[in-house]
C-alpha atoms as a PDB file:
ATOM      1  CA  UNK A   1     -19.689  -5.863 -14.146  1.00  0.00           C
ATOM      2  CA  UNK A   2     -16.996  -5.742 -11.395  1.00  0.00           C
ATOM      3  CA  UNK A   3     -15.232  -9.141 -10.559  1.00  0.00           C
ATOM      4  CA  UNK A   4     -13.163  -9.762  -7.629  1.00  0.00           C
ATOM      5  CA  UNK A   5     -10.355 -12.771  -8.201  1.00  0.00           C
ATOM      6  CA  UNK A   6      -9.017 -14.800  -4.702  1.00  0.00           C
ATOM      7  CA  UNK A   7      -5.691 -15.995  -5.447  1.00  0.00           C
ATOM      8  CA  UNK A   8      -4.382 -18.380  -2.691  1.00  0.00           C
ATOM      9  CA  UNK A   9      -0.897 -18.551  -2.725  1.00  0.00           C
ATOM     10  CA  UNK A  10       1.300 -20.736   0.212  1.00  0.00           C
ATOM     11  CA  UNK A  11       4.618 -19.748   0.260  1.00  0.00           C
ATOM     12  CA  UNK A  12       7.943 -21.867   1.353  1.00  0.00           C
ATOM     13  CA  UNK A  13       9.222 -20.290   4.578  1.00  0.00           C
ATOM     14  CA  UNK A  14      12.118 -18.393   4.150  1.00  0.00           C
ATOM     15  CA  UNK A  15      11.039 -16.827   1.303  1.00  0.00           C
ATOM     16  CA  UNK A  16       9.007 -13.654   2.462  1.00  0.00           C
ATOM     17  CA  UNK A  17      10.871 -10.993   0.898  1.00  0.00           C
ATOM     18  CA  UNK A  18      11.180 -12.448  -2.551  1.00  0.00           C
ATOM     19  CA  UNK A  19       7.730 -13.522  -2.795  1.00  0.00           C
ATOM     20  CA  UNK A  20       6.489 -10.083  -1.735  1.00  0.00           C
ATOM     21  CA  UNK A  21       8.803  -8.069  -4.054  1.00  0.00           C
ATOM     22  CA  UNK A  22       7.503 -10.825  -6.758  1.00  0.00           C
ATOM     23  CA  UNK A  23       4.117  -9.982  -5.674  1.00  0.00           C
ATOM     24  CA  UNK A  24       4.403  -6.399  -5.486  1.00  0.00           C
ATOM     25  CA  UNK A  25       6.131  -6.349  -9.114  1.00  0.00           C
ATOM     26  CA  UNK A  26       2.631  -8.351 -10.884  1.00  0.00           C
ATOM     27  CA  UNK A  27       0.296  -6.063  -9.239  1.00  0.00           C
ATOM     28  CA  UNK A  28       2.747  -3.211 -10.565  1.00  0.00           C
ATOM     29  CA  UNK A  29       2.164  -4.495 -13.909  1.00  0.00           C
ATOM     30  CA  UNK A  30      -1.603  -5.733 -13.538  1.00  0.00           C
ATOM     31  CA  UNK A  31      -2.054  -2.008 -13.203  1.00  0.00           C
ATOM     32  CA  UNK A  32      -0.939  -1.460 -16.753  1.00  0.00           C
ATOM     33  CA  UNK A  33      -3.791  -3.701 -18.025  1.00  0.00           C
ATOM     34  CA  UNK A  34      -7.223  -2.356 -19.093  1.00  0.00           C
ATOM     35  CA  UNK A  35      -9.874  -2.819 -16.471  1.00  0.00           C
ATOM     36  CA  UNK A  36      -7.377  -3.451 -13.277  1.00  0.00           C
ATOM     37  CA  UNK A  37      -8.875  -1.218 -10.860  1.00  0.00           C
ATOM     38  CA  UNK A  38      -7.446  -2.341  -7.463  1.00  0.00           C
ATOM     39  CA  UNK A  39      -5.333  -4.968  -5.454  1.00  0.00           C
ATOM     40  CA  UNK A  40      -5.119  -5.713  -1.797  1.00  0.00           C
ATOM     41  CA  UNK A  41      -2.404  -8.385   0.165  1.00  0.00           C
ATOM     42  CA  UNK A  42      -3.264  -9.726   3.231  1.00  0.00           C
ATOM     43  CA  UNK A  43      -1.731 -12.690   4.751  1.00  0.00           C
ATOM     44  CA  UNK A  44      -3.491 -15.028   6.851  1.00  0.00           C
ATOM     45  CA  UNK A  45      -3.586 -14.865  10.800  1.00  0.00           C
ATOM     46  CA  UNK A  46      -2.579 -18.126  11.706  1.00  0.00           C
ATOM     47  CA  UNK A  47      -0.272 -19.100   8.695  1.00  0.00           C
ATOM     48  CA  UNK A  48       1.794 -16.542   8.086  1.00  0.00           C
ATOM     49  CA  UNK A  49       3.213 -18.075   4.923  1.00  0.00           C
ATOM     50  CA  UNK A  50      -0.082 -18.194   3.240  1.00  0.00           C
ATOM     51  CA  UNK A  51      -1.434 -15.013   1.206  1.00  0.00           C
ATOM     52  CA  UNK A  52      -4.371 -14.460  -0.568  1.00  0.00           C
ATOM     53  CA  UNK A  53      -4.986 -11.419  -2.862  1.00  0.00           C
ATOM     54  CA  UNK A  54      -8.311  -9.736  -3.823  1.00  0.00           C
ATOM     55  CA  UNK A  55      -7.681  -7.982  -7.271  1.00  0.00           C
ATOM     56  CA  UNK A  56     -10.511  -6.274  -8.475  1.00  0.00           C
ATOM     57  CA  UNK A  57     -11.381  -6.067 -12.638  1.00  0.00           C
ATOM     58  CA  UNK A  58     -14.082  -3.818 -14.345  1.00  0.00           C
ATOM     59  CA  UNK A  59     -15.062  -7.474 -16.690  1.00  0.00           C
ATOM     60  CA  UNK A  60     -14.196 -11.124 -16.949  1.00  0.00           C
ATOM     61  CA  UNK A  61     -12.677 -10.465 -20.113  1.00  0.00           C
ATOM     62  CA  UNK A  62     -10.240  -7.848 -18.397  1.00  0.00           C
ATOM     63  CA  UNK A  63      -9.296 -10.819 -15.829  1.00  0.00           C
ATOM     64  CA  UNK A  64      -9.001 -13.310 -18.478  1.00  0.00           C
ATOM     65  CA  UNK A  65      -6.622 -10.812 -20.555  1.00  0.00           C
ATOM     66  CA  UNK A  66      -4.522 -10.545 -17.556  1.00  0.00           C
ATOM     67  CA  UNK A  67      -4.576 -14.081 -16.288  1.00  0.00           C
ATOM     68  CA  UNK A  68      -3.324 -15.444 -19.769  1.00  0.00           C
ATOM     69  CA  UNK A  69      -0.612 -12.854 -20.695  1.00  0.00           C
ATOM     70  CA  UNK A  70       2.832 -13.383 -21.238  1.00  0.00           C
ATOM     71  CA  UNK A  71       3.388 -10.370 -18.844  1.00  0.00           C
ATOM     72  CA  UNK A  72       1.468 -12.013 -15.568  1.00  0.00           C
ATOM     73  CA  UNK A  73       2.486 -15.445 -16.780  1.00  0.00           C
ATOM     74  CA  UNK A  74       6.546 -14.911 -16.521  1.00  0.00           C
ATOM     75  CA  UNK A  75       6.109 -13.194 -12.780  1.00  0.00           C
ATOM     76  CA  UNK A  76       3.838 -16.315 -12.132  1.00  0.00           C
ATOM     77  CA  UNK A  77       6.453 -18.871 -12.799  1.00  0.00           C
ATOM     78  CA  UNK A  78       9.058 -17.002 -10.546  1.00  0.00           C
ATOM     79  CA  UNK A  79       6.315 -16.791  -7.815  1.00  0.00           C
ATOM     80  CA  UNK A  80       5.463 -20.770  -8.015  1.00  0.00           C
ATOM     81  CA  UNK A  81       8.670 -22.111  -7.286  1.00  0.00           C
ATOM     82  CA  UNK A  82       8.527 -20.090  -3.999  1.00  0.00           C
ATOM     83  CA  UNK A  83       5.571 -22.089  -3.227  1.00  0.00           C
ATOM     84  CA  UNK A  84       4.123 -25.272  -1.427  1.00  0.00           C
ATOM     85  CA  UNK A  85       1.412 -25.768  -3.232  1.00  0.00           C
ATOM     86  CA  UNK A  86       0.150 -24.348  -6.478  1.00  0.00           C
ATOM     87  CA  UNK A  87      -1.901 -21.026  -6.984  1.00  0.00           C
ATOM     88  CA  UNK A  88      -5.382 -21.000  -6.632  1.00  0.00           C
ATOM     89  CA  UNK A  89      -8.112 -18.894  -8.842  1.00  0.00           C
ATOM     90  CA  UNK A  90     -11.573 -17.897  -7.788  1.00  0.00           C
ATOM     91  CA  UNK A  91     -13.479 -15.113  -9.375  1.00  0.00           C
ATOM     92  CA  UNK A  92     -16.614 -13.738  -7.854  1.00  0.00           C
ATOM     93  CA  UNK A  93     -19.258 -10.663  -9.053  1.00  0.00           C
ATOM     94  CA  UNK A  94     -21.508  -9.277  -6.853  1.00  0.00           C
ATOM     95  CA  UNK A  95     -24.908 -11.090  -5.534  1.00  0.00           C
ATOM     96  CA  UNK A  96     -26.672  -8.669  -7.857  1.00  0.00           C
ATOM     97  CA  UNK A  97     -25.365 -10.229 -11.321  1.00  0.00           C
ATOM     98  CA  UNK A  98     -26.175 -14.205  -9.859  1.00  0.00           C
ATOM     99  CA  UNK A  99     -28.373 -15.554 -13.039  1.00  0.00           C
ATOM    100  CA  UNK A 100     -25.568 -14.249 -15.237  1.00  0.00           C
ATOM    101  CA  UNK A 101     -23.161 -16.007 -13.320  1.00  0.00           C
ATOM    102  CA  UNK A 102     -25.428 -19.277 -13.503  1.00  0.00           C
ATOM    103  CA  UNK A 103     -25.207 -18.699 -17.516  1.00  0.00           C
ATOM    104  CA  UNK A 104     -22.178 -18.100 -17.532  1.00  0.00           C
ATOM    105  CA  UNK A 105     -22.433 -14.448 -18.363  1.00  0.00           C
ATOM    106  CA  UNK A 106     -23.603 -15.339 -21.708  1.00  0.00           C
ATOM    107  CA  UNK A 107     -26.749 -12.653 -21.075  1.00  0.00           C
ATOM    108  CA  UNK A 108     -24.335 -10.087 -19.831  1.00  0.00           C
ATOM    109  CA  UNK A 109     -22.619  -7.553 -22.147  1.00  0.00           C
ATOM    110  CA  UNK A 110     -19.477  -7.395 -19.333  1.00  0.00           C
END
């Protein structure tokens, strides 16, 4: 089942280029995870300094591998002290797979 994670990020001005080579580099090694199947940046019209990023996973499971490895958690450190406020996680599956979603995909073999 495909999941698609927001992360909110708000980033100190001043700090564009670091954050997006920081941000470029976890995506770089997101890809080297099993299920990662695609990223996109975009930064927000009317605060600049605010990014959110739509990474898509085949499972939950391959999300929750990333989200608690050493790999994404280093890069995540570096990227937090660039920021205002902390990062912030939602993960969403399509309309489709709701009820498993309600169970918490206890019914749903991923």
């Amino acid at each position: 089942m495909i999941v698609k994670v927001f992360i909110r990020r708000h980033f100190k001005e001043g700090n564009d280029t670091e954050a997006f080579n920081l941000l470029k580099k976890i995506r770089l090694k997101a890809m080297e995870y099993e299920g990662y199947i695609s990223g996109d940046t975009l930064v927000n019209t009317n605060d600049p300094q605010e990014i959110m990023v739509i990474s898509t996973w085949q499972s939950m499971d391959n999300w929750n591998t990333w989200k608690k490895s050493e790999d994404r958690k280093n890069i995540d450190a570096l990227l937090e002290v660039l920021q205002t406020t902390p990062t912030l996680y939602e993960s969403f599956v399509f309309s489709k797979y709701r009820l498993s979603a309600k169970t918490g995909f206890a019914d749903h073999p991923g």
